[in-house]
C-alpha atoms as a PDB file:
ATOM      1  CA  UNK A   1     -11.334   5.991 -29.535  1.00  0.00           C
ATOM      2  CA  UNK A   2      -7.798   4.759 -30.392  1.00  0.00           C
ATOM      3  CA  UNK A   3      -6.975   2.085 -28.293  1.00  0.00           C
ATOM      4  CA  UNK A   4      -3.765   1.441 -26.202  1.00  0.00           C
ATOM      5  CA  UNK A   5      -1.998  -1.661 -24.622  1.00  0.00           C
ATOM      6  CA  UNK A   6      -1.495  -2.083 -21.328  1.00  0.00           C
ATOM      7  CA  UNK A   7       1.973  -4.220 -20.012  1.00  0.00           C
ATOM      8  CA  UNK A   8       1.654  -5.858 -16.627  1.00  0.00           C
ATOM      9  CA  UNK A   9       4.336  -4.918 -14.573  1.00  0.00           C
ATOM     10  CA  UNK A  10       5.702  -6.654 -11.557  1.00  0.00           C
ATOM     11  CA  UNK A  11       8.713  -5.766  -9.237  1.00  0.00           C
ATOM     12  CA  UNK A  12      11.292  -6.587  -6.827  1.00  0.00           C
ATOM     13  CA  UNK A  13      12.285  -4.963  -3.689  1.00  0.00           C
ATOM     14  CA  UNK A  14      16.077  -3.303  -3.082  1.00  0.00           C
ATOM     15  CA  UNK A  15      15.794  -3.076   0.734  1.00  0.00           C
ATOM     16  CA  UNK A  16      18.283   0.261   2.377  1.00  0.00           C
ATOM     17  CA  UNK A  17      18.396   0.349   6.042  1.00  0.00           C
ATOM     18  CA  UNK A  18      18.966   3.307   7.211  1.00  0.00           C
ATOM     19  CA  UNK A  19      21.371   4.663  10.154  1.00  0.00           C
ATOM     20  CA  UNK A  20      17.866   5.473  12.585  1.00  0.00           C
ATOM     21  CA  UNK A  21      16.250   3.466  15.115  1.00  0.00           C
ATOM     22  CA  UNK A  22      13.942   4.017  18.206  1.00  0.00           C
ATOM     23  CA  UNK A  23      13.526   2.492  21.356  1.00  0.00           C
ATOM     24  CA  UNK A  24      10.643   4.239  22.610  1.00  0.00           C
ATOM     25  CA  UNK A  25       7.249   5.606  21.132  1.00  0.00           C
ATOM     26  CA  UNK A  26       9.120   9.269  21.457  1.00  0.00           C
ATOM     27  CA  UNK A  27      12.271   8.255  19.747  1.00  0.00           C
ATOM     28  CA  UNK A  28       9.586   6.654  16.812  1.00  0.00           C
ATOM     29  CA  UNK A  29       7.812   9.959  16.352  1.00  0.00           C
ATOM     30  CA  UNK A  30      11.286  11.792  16.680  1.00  0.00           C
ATOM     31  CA  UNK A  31      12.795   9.472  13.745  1.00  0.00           C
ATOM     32  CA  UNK A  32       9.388   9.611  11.547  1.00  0.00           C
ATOM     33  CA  UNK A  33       9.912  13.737  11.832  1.00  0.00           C
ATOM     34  CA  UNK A  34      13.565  13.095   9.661  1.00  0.00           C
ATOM     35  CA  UNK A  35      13.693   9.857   7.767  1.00  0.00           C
ATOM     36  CA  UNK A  36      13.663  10.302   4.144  1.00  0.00           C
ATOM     37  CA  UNK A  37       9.598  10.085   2.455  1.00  0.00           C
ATOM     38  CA  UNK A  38      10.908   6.853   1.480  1.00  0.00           C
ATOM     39  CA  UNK A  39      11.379   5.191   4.471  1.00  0.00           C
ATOM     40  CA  UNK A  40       7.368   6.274   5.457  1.00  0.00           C
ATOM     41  CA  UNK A  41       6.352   4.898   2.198  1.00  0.00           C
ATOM     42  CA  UNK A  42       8.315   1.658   2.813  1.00  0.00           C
ATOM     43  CA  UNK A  43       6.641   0.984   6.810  1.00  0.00           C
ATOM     44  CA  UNK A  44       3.661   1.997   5.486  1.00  0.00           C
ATOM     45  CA  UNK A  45       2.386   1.062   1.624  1.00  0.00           C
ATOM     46  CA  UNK A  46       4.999  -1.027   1.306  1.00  0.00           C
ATOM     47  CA  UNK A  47       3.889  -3.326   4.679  1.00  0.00           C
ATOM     48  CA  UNK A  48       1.232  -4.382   2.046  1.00  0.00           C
ATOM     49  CA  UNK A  49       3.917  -5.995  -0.597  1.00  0.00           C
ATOM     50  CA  UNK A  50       5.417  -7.602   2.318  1.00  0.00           C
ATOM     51  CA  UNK A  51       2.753  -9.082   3.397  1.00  0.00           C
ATOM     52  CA  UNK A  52       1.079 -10.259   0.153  1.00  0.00           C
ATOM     53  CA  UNK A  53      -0.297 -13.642   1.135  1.00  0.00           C
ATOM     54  CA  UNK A  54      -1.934 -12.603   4.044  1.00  0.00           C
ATOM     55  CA  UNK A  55      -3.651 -10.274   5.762  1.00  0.00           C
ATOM     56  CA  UNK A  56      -2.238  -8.999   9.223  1.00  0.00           C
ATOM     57  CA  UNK A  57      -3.989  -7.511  12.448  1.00  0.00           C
ATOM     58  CA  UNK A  58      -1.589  -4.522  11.755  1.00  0.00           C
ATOM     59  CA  UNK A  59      -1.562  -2.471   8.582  1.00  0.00           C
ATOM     60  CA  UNK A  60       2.124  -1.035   8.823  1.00  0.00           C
ATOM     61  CA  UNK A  61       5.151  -1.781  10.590  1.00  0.00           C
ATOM     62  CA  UNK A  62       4.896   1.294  12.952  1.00  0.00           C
ATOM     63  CA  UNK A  63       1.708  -0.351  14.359  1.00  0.00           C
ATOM     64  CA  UNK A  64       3.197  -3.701  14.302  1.00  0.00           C
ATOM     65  CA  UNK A  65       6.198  -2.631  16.794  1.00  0.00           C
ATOM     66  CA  UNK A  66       4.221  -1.015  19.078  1.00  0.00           C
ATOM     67  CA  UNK A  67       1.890  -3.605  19.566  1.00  0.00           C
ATOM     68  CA  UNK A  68       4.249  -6.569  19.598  1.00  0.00           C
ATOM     69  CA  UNK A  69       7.515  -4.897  20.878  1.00  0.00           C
ATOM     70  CA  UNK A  70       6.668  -1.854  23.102  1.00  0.00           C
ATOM     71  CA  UNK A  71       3.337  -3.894  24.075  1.00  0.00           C
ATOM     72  CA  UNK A  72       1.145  -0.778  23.625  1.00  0.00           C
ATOM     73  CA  UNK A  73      -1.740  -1.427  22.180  1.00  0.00           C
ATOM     74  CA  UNK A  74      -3.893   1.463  22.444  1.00  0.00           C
ATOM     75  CA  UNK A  75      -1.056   3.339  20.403  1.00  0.00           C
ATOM     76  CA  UNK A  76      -0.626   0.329  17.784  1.00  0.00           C
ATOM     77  CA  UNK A  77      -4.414   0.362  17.450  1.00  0.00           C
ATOM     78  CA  UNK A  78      -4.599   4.356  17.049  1.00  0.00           C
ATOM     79  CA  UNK A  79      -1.831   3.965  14.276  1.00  0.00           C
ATOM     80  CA  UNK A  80      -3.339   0.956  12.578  1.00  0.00           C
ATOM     81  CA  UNK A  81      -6.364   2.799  11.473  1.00  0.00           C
ATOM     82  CA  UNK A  82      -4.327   4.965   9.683  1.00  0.00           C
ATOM     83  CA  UNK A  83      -4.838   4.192   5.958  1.00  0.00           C
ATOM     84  CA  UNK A  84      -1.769   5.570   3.969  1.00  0.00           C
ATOM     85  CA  UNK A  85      -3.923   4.911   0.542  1.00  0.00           C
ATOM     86  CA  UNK A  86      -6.141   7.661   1.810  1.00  0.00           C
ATOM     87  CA  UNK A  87      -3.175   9.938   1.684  1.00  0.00           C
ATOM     88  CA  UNK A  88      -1.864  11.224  -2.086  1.00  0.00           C
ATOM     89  CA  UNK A  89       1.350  12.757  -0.282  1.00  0.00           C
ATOM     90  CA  UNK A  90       3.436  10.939   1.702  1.00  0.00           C
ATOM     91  CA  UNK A  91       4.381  13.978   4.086  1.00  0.00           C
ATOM     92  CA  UNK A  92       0.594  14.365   4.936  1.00  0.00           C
ATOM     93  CA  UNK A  93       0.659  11.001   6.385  1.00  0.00           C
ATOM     94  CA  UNK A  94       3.658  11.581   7.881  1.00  0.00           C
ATOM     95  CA  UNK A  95       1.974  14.712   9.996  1.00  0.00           C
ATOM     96  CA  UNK A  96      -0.927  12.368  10.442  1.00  0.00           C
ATOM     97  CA  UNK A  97       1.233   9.198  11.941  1.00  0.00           C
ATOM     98  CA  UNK A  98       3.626  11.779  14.208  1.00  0.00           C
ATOM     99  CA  UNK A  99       0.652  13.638  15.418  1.00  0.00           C
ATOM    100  CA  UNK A 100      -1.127  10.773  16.104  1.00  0.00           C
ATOM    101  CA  UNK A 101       2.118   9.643  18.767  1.00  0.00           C
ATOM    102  CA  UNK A 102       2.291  13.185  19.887  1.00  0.00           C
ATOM    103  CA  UNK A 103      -1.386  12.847  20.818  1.00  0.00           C
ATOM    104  CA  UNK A 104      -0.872   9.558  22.404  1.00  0.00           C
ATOM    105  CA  UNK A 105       2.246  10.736  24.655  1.00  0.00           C
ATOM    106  CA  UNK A 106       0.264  13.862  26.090  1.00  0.00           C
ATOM    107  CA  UNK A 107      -2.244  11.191  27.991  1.00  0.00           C
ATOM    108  CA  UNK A 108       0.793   9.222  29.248  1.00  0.00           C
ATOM    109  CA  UNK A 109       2.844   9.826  32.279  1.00  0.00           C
ATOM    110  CA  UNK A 110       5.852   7.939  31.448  1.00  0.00           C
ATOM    111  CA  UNK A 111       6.923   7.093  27.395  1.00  0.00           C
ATOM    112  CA  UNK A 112       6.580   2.924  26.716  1.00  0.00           C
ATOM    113  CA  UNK A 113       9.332   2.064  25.872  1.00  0.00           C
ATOM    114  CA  UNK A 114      11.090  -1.540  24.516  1.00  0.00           C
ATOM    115  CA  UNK A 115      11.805  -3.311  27.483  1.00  0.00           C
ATOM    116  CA  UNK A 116      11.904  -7.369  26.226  1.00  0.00           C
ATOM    117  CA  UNK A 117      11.407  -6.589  22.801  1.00  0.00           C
ATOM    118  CA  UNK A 118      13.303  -5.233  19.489  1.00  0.00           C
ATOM    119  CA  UNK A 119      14.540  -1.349  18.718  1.00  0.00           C
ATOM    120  CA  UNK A 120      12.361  -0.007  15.402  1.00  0.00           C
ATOM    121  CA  UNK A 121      15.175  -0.334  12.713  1.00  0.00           C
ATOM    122  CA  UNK A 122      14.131   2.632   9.718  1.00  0.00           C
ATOM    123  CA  UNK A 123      14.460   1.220   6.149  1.00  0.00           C
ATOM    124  CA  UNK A 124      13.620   2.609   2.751  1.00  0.00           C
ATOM    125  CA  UNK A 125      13.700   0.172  -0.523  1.00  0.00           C
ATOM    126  CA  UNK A 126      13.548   0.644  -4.286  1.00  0.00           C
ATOM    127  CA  UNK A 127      11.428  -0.803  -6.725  1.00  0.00           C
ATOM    128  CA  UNK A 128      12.736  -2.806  -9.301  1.00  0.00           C
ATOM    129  CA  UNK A 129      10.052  -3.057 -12.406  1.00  0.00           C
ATOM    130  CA  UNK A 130      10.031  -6.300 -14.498  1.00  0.00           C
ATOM    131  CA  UNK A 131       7.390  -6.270 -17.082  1.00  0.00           C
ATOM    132  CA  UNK A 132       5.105  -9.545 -17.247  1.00  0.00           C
ATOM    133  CA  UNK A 133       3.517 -11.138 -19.913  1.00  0.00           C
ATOM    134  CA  UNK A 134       2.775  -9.767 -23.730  1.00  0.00           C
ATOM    135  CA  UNK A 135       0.765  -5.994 -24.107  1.00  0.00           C
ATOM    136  CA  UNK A 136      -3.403  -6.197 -23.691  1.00  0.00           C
ATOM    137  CA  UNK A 137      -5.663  -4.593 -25.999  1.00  0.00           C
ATOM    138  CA  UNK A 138      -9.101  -6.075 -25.059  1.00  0.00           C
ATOM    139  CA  UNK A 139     -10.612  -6.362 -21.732  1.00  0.00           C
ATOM    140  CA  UNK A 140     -10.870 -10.384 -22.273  1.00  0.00           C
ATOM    141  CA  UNK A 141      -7.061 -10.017 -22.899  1.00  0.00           C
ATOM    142  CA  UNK A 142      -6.924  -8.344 -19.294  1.00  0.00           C
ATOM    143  CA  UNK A 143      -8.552 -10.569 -17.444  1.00  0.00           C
ATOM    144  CA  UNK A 144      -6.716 -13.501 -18.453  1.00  0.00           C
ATOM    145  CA  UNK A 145      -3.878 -12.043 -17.283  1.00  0.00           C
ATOM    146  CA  UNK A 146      -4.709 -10.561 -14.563  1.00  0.00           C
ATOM    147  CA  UNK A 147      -5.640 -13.572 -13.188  1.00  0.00           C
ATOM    148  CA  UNK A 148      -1.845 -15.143 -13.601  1.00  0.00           C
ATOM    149  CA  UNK A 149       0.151 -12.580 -13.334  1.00  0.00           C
ATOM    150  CA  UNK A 150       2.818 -12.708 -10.187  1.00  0.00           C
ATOM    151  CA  UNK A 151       1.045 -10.625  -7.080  1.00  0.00           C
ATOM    152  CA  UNK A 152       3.252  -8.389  -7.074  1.00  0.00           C
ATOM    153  CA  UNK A 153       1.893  -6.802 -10.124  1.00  0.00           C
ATOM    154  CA  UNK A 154      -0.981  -5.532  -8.063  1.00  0.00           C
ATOM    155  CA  UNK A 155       0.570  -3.467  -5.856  1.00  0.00           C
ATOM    156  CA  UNK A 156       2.904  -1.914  -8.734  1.00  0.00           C
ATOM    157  CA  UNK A 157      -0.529  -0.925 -10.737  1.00  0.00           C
ATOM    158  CA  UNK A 158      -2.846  -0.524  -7.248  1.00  0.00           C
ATOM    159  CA  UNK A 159      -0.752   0.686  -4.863  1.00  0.00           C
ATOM    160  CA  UNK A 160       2.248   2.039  -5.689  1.00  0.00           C
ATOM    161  CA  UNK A 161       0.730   3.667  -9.300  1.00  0.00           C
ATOM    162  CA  UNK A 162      -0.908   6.123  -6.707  1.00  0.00           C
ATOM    163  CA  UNK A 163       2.158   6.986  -4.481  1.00  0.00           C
ATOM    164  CA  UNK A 164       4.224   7.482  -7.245  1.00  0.00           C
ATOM    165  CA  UNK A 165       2.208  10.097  -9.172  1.00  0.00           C
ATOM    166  CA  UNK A 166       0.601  11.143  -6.222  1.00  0.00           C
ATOM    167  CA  UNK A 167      -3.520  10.589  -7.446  1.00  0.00           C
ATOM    168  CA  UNK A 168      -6.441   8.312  -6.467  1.00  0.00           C
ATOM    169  CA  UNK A 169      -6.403   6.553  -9.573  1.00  0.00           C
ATOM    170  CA  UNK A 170      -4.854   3.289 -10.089  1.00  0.00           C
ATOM    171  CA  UNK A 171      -2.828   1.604 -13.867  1.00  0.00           C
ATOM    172  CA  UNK A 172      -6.349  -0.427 -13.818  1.00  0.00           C
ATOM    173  CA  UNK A 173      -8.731   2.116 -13.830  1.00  0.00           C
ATOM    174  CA  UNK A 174      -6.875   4.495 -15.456  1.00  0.00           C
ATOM    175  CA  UNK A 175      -6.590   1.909 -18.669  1.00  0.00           C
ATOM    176  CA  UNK A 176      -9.786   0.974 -18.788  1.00  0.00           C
ATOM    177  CA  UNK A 177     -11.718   4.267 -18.426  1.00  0.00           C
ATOM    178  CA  UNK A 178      -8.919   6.046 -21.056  1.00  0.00           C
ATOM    179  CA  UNK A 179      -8.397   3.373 -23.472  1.00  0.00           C
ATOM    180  CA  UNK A 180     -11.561   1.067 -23.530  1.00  0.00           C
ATOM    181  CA  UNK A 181     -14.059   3.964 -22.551  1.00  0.00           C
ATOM    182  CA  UNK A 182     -14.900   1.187 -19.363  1.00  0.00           C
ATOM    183  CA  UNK A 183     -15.951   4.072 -17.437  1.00  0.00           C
ATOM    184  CA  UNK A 184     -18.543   2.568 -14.967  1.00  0.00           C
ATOM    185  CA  UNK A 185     -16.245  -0.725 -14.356  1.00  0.00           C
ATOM    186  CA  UNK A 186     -12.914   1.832 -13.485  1.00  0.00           C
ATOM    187  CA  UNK A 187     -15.028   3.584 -11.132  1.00  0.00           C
ATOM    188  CA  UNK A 188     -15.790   0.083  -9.251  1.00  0.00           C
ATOM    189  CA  UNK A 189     -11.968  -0.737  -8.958  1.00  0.00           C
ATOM    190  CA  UNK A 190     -11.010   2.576  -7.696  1.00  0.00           C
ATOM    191  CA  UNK A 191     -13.197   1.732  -5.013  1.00  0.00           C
ATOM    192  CA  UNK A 192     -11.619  -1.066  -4.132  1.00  0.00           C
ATOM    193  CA  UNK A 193     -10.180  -0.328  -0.223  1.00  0.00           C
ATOM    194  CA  UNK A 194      -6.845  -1.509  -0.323  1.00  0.00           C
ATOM    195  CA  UNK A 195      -6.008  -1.602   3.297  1.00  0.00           C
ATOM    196  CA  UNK A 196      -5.525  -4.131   5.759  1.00  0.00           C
ATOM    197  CA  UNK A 197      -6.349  -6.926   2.866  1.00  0.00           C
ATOM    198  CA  UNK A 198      -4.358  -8.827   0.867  1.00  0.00           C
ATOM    199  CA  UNK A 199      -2.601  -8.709  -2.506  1.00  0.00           C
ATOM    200  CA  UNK A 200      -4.691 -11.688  -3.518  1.00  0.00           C
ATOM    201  CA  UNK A 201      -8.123 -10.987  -2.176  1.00  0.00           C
ATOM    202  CA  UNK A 202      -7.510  -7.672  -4.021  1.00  0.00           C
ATOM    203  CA  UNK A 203      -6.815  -9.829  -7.293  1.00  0.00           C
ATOM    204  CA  UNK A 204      -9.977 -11.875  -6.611  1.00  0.00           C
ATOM    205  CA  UNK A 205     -12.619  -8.390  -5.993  1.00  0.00           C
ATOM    206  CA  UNK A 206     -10.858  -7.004  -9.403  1.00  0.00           C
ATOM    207  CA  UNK A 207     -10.958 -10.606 -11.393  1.00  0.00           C
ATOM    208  CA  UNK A 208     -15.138 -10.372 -10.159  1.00  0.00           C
ATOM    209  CA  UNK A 209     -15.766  -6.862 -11.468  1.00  0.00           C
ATOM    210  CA  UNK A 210     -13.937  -7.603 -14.497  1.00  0.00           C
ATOM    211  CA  UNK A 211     -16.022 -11.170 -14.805  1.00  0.00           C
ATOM    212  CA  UNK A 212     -18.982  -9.103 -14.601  1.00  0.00           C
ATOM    213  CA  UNK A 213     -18.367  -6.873 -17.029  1.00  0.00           C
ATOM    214  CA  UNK A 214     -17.637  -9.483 -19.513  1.00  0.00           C
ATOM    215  CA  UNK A 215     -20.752 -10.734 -19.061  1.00  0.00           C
ATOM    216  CA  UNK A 216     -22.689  -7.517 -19.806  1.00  0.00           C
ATOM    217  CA  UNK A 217     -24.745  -7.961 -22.697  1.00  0.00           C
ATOM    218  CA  UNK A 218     -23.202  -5.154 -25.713  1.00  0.00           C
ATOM    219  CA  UNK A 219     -25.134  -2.922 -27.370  1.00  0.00           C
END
């Protein structure tokens, strides 16, 4: 098996707002009907590269309005439990996070609406991608620098790898199962749940797996 490299790749984040807000929960599921896929992908995946340090009671910014502006928390709770890694196209979890409002409104009387709090501003961003750190060939290579590497090199290779060509596999995975044969340890990582975590702990499960494969005895 020939063997390939594999560049670490961080980014930055162009932010775009974007001429749509909402006051309400109905003007929010109005807006998420007609804002670009971009601007879903940004409240939604990208609330994770936001919040890399941490890990937040909310798991997008939709959520996060309702809960802390609109004060609704059975909605923000509904829409929280949304994963958007579960989703391979962005305009499924669109349906899923307007139906989900829809859903909500039918039980209501009257829509919640902002009353002491802030208007949802819609933004989309772009990824810049800055490569990090020389080409791997061996998993020993890897893990070194995985484990320095700036954090926002996960989400390029764990998150945003899968919105961007729209499959369950991450870069990780996909490297080590096609170009090191690493079958059973890429299977482990793409099991990794992604949601309502953080960048780091998600650094720390991989940098374990990878520890204990490198500690396999080889045949």
């Amino acid at each position: 098996m020939s063997v390939h490299t594999f560049q670490f790749v961080g980014c930055v984040e162009v932010r775009q707002a974007l001429d749509r807000r909402a006051l309400d929960e109905r003007e929010l599921m109005d807006r998420l009907e007609e804002v670009p896929a971009g601007s879903i992908a940004y409240h939604t995946h990208g609330y994770f590269l936001r919040h890399r340090p941490f890990t937040t009671p909310y798991g997008n910014d939709f959520a996060a309005w309702v809960a802390v502006h609109v004060r609704d928390q059975a909605l923000a709770e509904r829409l929280a439990v949304i994963n958007p890694f579960e989703f391979t196209d962005v305009e499924d979890l669109r349906e899923e996070l307007t139906s989900t409002i829809h859903d909500h409104l039918l039980r209501l009387s009257s829509v919640p609406q902002v009353e002491f709090g802030e208007p949802f501003y819609f933004q989309q961003s772009h990824l810049v991608e800055v490569p990090l750190g020389p080409a791997c060939t061996t998993l020993a290579e890897f893990r070194a620098q995985l484990g320095e590497v700036e954090s926002s090199a996960i989400y390029v290779h764990m998150v945003e790898a899968r919105t961007r060509l729209g499959r369950r596999s991450d870069d990780f995975a996909e490297w080590l199962r096609t170009s090191l044969g690493l079958a059973d340890l890429a299977e482990r990582i793409e099991r990794i749940d992604t949601y309502m975590t953080s960048l780091e702990r998600v650094r720390a499960r991989i940098l374990s797996l990878v520890d204990a494969a490198l500690a396999e005895p080889r045949s």
